[in-house]
Protein backbone atom coordinates (compact mmCIF):
# COMPACT_ATOMS: atom_id res chain seq x y z
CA UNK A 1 -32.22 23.73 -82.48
CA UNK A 2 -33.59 20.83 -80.59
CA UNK A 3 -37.49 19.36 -81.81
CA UNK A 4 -39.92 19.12 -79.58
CA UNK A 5 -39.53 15.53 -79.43
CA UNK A 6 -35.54 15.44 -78.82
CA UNK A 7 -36.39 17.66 -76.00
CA UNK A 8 -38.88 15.48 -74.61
CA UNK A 9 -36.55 12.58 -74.45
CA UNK A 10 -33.89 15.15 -72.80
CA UNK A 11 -36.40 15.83 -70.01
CA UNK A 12 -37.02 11.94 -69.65
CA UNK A 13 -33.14 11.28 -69.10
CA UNK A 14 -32.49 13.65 -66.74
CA UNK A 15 -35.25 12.41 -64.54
CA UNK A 16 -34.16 9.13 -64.92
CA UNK A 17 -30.90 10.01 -63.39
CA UNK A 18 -31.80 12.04 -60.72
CA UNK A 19 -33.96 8.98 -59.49
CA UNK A 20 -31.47 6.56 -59.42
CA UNK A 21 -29.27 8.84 -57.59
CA UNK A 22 -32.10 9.04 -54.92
CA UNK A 23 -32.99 5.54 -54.14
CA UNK A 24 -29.17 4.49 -54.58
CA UNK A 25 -28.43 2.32 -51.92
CA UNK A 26 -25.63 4.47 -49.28
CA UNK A 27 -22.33 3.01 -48.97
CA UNK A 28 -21.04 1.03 -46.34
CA UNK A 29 -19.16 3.91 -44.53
CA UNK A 30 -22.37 5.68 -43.70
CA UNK A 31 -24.74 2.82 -42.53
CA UNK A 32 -25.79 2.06 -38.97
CA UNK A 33 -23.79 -0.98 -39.40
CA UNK A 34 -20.89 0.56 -38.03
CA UNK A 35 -21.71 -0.43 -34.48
CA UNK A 36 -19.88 -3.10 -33.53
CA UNK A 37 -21.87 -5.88 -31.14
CA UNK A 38 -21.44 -6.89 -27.86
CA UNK A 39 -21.48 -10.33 -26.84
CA UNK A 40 -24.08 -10.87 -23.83
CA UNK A 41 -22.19 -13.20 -22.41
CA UNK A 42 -18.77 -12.74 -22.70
CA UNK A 43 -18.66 -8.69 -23.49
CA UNK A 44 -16.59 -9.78 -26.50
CA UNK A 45 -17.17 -6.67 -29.08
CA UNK A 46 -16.97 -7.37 -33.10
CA UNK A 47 -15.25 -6.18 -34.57
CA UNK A 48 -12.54 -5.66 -32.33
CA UNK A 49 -11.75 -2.01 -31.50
CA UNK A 50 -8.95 0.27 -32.74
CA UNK A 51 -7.78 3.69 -32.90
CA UNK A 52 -9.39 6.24 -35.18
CA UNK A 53 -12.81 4.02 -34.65
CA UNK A 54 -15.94 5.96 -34.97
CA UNK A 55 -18.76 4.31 -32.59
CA UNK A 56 -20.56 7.64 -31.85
CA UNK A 57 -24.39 6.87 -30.45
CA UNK A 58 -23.31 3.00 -30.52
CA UNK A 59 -25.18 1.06 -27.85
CA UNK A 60 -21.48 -0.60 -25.93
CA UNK A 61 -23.43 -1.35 -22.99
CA UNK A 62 -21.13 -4.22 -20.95
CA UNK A 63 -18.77 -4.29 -23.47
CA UNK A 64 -15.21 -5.37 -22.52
CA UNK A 65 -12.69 -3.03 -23.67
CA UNK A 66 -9.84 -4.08 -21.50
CA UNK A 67 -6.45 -3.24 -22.58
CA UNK A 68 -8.35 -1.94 -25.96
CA UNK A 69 -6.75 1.28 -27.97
CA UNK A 70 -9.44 3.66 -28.77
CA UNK A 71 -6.76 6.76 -29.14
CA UNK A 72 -8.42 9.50 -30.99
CA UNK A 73 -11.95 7.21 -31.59
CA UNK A 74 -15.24 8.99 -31.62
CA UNK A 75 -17.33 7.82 -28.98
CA UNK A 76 -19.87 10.69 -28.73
CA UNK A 77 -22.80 9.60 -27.38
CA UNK A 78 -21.90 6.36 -26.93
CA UNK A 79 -23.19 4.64 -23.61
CA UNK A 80 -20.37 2.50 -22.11
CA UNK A 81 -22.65 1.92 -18.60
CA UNK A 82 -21.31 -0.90 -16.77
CA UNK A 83 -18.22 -1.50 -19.68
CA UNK A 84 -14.91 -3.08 -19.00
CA UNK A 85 -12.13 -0.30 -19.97
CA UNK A 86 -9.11 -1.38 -17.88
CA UNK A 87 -5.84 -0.39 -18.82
CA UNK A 88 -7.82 1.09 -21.88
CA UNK A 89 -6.47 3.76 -23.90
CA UNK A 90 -9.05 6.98 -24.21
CA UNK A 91 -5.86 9.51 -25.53
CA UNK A 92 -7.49 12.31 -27.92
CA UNK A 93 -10.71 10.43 -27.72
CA UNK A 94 -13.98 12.34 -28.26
CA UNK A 95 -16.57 11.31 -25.59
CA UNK A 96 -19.02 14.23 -25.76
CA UNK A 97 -21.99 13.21 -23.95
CA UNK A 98 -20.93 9.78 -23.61
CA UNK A 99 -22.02 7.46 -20.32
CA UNK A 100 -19.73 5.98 -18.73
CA UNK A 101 -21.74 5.20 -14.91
CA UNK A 102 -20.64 2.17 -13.77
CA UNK A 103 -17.36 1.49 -16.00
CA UNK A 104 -14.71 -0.41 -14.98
CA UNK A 105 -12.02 1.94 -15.33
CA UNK A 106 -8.81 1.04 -13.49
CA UNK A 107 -5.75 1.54 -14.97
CA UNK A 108 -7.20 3.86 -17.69
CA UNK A 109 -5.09 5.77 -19.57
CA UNK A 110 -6.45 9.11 -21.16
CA UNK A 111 -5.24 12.74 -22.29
CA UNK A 112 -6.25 15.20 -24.51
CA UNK A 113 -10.21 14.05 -24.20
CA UNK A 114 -12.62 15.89 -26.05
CA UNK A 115 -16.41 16.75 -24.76
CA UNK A 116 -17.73 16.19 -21.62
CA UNK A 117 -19.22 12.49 -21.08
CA UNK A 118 -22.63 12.91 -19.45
CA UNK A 119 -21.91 10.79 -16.71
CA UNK A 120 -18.23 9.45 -14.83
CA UNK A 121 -17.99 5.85 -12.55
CA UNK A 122 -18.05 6.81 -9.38
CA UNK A 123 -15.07 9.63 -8.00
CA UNK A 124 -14.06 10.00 -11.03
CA UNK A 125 -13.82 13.44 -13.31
CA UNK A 126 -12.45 15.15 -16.49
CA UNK A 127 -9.72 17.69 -15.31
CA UNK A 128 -7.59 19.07 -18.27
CA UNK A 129 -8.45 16.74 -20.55
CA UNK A 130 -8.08 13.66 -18.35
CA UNK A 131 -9.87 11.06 -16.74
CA UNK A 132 -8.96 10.65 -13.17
CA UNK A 133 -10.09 8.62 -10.52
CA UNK A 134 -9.38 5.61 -8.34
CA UNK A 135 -6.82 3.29 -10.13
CA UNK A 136 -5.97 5.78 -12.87
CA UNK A 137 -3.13 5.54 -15.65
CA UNK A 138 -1.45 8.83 -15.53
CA UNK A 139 1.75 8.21 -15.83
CA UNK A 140 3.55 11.10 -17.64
CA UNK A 141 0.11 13.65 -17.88
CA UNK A 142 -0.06 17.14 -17.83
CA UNK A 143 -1.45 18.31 -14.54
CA UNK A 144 0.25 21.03 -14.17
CA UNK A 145 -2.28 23.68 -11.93
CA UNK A 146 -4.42 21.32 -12.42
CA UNK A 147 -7.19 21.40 -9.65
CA UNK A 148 -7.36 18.28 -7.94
CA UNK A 149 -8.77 19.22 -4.57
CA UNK A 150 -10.98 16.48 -2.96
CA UNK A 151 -9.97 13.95 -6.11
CA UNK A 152 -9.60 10.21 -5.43
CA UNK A 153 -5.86 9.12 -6.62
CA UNK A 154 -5.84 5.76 -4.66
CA UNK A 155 -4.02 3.41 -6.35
CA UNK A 156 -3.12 5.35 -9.15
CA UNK A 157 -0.13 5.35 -11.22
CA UNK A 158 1.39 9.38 -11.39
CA UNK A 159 4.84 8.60 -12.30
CA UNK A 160 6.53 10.97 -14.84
CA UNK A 161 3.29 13.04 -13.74
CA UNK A 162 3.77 17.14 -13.85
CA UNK A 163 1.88 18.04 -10.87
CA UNK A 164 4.15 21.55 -10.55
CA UNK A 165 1.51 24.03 -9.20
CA UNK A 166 -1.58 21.36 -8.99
CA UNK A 167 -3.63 21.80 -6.13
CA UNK A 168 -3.70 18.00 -4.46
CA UNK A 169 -5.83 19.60 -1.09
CA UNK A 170 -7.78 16.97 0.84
CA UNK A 171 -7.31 14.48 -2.44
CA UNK A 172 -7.11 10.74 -1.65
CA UNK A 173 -3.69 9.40 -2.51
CA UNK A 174 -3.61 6.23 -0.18
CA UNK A 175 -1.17 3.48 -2.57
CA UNK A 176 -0.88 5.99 -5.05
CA UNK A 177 2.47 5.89 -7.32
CA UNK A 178 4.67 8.79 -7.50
CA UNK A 179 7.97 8.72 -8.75
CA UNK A 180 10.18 10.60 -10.75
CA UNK A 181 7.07 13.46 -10.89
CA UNK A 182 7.60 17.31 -10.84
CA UNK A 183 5.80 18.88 -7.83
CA UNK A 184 7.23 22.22 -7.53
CA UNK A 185 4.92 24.33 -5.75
CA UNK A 186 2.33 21.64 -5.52
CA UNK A 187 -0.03 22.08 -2.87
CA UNK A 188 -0.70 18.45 -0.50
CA UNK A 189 -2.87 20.03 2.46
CA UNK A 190 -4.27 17.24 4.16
CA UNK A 191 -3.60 14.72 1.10
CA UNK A 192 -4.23 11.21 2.42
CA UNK A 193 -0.57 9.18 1.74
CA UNK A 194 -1.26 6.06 3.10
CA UNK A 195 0.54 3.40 1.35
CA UNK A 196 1.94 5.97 -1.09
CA UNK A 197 4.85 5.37 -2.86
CA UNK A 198 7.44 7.64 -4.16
CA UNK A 199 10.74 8.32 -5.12
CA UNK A 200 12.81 10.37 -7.64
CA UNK A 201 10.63 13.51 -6.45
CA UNK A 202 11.47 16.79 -8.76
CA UNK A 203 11.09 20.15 -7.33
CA UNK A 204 9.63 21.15 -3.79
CA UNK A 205 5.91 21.19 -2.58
CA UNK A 206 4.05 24.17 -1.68
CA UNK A 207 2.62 22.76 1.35
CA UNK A 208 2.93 18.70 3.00
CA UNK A 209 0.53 17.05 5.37
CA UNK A 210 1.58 17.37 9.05
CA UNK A 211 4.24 15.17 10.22
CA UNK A 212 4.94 13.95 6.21
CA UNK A 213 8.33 15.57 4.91
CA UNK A 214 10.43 15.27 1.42
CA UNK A 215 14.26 14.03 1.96
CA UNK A 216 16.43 12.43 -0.82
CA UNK A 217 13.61 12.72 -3.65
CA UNK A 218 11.23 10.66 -1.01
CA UNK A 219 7.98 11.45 0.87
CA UNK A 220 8.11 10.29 4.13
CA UNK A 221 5.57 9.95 6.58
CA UNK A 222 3.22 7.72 8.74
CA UNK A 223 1.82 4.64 6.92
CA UNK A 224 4.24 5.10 3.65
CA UNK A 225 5.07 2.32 1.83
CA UNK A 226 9.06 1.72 1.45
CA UNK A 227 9.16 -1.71 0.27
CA UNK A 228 12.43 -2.49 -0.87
CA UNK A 229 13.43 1.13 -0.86
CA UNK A 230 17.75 1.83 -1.00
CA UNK A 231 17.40 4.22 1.77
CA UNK A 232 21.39 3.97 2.50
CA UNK A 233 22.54 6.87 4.59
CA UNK A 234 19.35 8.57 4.78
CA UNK A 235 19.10 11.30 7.38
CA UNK A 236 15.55 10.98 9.13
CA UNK A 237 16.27 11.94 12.51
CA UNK A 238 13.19 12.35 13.82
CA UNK A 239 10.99 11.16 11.05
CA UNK A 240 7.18 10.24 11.89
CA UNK A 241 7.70 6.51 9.88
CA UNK A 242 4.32 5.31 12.31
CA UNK A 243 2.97 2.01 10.57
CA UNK A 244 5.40 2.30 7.71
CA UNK A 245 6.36 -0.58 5.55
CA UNK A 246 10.30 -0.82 5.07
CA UNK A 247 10.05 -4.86 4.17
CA UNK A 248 12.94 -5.23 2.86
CA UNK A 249 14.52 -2.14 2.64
CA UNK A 250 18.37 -1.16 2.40
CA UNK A 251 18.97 1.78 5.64
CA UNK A 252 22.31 0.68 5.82
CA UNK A 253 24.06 3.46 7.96
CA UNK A 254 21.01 6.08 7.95
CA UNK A 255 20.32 8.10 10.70
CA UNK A 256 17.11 7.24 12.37
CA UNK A 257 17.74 8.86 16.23
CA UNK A 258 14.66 9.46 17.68
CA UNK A 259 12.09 8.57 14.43
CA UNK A 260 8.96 7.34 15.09
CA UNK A 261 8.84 3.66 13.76
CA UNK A 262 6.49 2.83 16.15
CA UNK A 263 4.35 -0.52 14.58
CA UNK A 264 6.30 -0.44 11.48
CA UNK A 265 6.67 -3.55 9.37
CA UNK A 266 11.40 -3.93 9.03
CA UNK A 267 10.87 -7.68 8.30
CA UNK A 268 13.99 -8.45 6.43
CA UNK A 269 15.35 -4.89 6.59
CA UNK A 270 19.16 -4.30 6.36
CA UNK A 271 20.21 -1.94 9.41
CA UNK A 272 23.49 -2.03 9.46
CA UNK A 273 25.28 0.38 11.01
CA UNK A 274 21.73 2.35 11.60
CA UNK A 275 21.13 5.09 14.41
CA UNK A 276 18.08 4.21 15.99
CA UNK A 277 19.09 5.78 19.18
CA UNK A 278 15.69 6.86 21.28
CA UNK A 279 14.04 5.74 18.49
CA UNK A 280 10.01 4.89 19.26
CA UNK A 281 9.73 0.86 17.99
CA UNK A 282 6.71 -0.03 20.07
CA UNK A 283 5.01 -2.98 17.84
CA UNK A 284 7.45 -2.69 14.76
CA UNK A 285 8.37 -6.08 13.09
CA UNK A 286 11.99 -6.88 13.12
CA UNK A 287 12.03 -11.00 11.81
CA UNK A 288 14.82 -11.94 9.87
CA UNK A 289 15.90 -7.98 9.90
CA UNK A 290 20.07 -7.27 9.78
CA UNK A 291 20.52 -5.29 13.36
CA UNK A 292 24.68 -6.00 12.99
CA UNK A 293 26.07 -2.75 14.80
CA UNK A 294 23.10 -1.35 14.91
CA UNK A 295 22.39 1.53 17.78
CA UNK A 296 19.35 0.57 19.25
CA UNK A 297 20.14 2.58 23.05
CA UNK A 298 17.34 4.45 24.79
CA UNK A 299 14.94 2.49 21.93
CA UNK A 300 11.44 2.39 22.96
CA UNK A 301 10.95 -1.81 22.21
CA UNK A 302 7.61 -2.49 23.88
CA UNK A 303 5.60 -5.43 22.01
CA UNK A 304 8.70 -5.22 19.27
CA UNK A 305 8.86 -8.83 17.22
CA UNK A 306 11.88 -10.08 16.28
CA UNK A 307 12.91 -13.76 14.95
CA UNK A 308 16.13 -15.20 13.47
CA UNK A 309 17.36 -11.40 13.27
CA UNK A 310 21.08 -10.70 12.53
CA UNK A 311 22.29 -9.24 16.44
CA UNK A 312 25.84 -9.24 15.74
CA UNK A 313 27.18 -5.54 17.69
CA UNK A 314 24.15 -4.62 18.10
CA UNK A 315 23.87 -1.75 20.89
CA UNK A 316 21.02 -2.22 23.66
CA UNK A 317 19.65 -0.73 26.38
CA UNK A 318 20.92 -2.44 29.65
CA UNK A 319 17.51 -4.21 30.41
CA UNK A 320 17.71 -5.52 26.87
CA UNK A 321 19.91 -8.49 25.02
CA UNK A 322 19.82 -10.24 21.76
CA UNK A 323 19.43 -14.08 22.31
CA UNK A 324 19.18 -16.23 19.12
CA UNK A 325 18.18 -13.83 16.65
CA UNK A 326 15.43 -12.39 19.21
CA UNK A 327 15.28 -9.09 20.95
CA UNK A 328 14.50 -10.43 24.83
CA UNK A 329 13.61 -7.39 27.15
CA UNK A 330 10.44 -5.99 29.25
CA UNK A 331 7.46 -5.76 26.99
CA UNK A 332 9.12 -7.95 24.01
CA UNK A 333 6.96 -9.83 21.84
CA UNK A 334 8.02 -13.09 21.92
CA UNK A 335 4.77 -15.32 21.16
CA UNK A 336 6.20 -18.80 19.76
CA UNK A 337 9.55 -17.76 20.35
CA UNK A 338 11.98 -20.92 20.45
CA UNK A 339 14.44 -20.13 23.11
CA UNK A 340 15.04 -24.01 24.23
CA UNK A 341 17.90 -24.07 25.96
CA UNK A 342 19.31 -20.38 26.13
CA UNK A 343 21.15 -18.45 28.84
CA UNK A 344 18.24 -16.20 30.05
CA UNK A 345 19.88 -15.92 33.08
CA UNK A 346 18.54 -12.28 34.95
CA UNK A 347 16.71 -11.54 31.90
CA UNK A 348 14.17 -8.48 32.06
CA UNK A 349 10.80 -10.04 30.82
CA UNK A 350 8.43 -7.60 32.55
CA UNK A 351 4.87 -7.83 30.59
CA UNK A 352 6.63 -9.71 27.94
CA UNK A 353 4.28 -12.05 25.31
CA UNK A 354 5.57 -15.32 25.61
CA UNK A 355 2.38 -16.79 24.51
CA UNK A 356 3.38 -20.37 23.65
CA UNK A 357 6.96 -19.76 23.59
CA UNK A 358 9.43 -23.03 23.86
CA UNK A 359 11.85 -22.50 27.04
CA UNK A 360 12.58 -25.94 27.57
CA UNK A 361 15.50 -26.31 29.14
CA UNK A 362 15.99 -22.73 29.42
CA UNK A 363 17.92 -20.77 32.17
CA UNK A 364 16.02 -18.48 33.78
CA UNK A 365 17.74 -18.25 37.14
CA UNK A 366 16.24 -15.17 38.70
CA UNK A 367 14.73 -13.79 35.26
CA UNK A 368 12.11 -10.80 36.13
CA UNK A 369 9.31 -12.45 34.32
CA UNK A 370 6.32 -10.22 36.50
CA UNK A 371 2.89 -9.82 34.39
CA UNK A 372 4.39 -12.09 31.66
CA UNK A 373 2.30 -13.96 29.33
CA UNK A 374 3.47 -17.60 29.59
CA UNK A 375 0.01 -18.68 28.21
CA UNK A 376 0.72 -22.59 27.01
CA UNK A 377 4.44 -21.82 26.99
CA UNK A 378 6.78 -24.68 27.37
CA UNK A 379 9.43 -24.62 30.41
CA UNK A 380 9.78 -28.06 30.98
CA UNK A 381 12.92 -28.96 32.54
CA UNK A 382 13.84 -25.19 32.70
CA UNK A 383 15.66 -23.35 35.24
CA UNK A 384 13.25 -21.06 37.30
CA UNK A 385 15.23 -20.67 40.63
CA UNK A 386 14.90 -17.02 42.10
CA UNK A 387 12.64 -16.17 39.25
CA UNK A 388 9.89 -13.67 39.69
CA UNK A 389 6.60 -14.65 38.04
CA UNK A 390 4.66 -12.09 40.45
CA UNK A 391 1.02 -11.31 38.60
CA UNK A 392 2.12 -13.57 35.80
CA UNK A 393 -0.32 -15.99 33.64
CA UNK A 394 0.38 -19.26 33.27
CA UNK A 395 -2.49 -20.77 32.10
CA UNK A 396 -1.62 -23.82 30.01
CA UNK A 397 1.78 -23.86 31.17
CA UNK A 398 3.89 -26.49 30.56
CA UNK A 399 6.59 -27.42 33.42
CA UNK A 400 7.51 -30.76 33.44
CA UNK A 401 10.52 -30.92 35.64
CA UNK A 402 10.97 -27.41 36.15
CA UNK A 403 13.04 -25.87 38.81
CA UNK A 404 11.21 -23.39 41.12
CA UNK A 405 13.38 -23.15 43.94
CA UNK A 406 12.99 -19.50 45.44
CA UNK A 407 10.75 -18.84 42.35
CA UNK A 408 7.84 -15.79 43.22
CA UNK A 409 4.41 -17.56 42.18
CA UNK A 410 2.03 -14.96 39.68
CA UNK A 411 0.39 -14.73 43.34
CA UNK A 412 3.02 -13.36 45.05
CA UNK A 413 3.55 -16.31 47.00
CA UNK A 414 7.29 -18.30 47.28
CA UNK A 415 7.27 -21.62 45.11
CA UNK A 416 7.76 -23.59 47.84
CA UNK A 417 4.50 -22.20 49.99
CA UNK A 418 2.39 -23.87 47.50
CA UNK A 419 1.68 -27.72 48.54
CA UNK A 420 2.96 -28.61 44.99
CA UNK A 421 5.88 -27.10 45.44
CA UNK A 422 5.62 -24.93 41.99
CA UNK A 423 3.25 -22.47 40.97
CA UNK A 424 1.47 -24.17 38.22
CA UNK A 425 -1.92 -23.85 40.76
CA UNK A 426 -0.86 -20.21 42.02
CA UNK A 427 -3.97 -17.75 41.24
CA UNK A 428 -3.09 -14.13 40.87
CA UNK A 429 -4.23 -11.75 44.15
């Protein structure tokens, strides 16, 4: 039985205790100190961020994050407005209410996000647990249905990507990456491909764009990019390739008859053996491309650019022929061409561009060189006799000791009409 004193003294204790517990100071792990800073300057954040970090309601505005690892970090709340996050990693991160307007965000990788931020950069959005937008990181994600309708994929990275019944509709995919992907069943109506780049394709789409079509594991289509592509063998006959890039690339024997190349880039392509019979070439860039056997018959070749090309066997058309690694026919681009000296005897220059072209010394006895572009071209000392330059321009021309015996002047007048003698003065009618 305790006096009234000891009981007292009890009383006092316990108070005492319950007191300090109170005003106890809280440990570290709770305080507001957990928000790292953020350099005005330089972005720099201390301390530097890992996974597992917990910066929820933290103030990161500006921060740089590039390249940072903030896998399953808790950034509720947090306001990352105008941060640096490329090639960051957001996988299993919580972002509830977060704002991210303004973020620099390409190359972001994310999955498995938690919460909805409060606000996205610009085209971007959350779709099954990912953050996608312009420049993205999704190599390998989960998209499967996904809808993606209207989304902004340029210049993303979707290789490895399960897109198998996604709905890609109208979505902007211009330099996207796609290779080795699964897109059974995936719906591309209207999806812009510019520049897209694919290969290893699994499965087969629901729907394409018009004129785009998926051979060998490839999408192929106007404006694709097939840089350095082994296309060997590849059967495209009749393949819309407008504007295409194949710098390059390997279509060693591939069938090409009547496919639309029409101002694509083949600089340093390897033809070989290639059908390009009726094929549509207007504009395309052929320098320092491998034509050797090559079927280029029936080829539309209108402005076509060629330059220290491999012609070894390769098949023309009969207005056509392959002098000094150049492709010399009506409508040929041939702007700086250096052709000093060559056999252009009877050669079919119709509306050709030979804009500053040498053809010193050149033969061009009775070459059809009507509406030409000899603008500052060099044919000193060159052989014009019986040539036709009817409606040509010459302006600039240089013709030192050029022949023009029985040469057509651009106005339809005979070389020798002219008091010169030439038709360096002619005007056109």
């Amino acid at each position: 039985m305790l006096t009234t004193r000891q009981r007292a003294l009890c009383r006092l204790a316990i108070a005492t205790v319950f007191a300090c517990a109170l005003f106890a100071p809280l440990p570290a792990s709770a305080s507001a100190s957990t928000c790292p800073t953020v350099n005005s300057t330089t972005g720099a954040v201390t301390p530097a961020p890992q996974p597992a970090v917990d910066w929820s309601g933290c103030n990161l505005t500006g921060a740089d994050l590039s390249n940072a690892d903030l896998a399953s970090a808790t950034l509720t709340g947090v306001d990352l407005s105008r941060a640096w996050l490329i090639g960051a990693r957001l996988s299993g991160t919580q972002l509830a209410g977060a704002q991210l307007a303004g973020a620099h965000v390409v190359g972001l990788i994310s999955g498995g996000i938690v919460g909805a931020p409060s606000s996205l950069p610009t085209k971007w959005r959350l779709t099954l647990g990912y953050l996608v937008g312009p420049g993205a990181n999704l190599a390998d994600a989960m998209l499967s249905q996904a809808d993606l309708v209207g989304a902004d994929l340029s210049g993303s990275f979707l290789n490895g990507a399960n897109l198998s019944g996604a709905n890609l509709s109208h979505a902007n995919m211009s330099s996207a990456q796609l290779t080795s992907a699964l897109v059974q069943g995936t719906r591309f109506s209207a999806t812009e491909f510019l520049g897209l780049v694919s290969s290893g394709l699994i499965g087969t789409p629901a729907i394409l764009p018009t004129l785009w079509q998926l051979t060998s594991g490839r999408l192929f289509g106007p404006g694709v990019n097939l840089t350095d592509a082994n296309l060997i063998g590849v059967h495209l006959r009749g393949a819309h390739l407008e504007r295409s890039s194949l710098t390059r690339a390997v279509l060693d024997r591939a069938i090409l008859r009547n496919a639309h190349l029409d101002g694509a880039g083949l600089t340093q392509a390897s033809l070989r053996g290639t059908s390009l019979w009726g094929a549509d070439l207007t504009g395309a860039v052929l320098t320092r491309a491998d034509l050797t056997a090559a079927d280029l018959r029936r080829c539309t070749l209108v402005g076509v650019r060629t330059g220290a090309a491999v012609t070894s066997r390769t098949h023309l058309s009969a207005d056509w022929k392959a002098v000094r690694g150049y492709l010399v026919g009506p409508g040929a681009d041939l702007h700086g061409a250096v052709l000093s000296g060559q056999n252009l005897q009877r050669a079919v220059l119709r509306d050709a561009n030979l804009v500053g072209a040498n053809l010193v010394s050149a033969v061009l006895v009775h070459a059809q060189l009507s509406r030409a572009r000899l603008n500052n071209a060099d044919i000193s000392r060159a052989n014009l006799a019986g040539a036709d330059l009817s409606r040509a321009i010459v302006v600039g021309l240089h013709a030192a000791g050029t022949t023009w015996t029985g040469a057509t002047c651009p106005d339809g007048y005979v070389a020798r009409r002219h008091r010169s003698g030439n038709c360096m003065n002619a005007r056109i009618k």
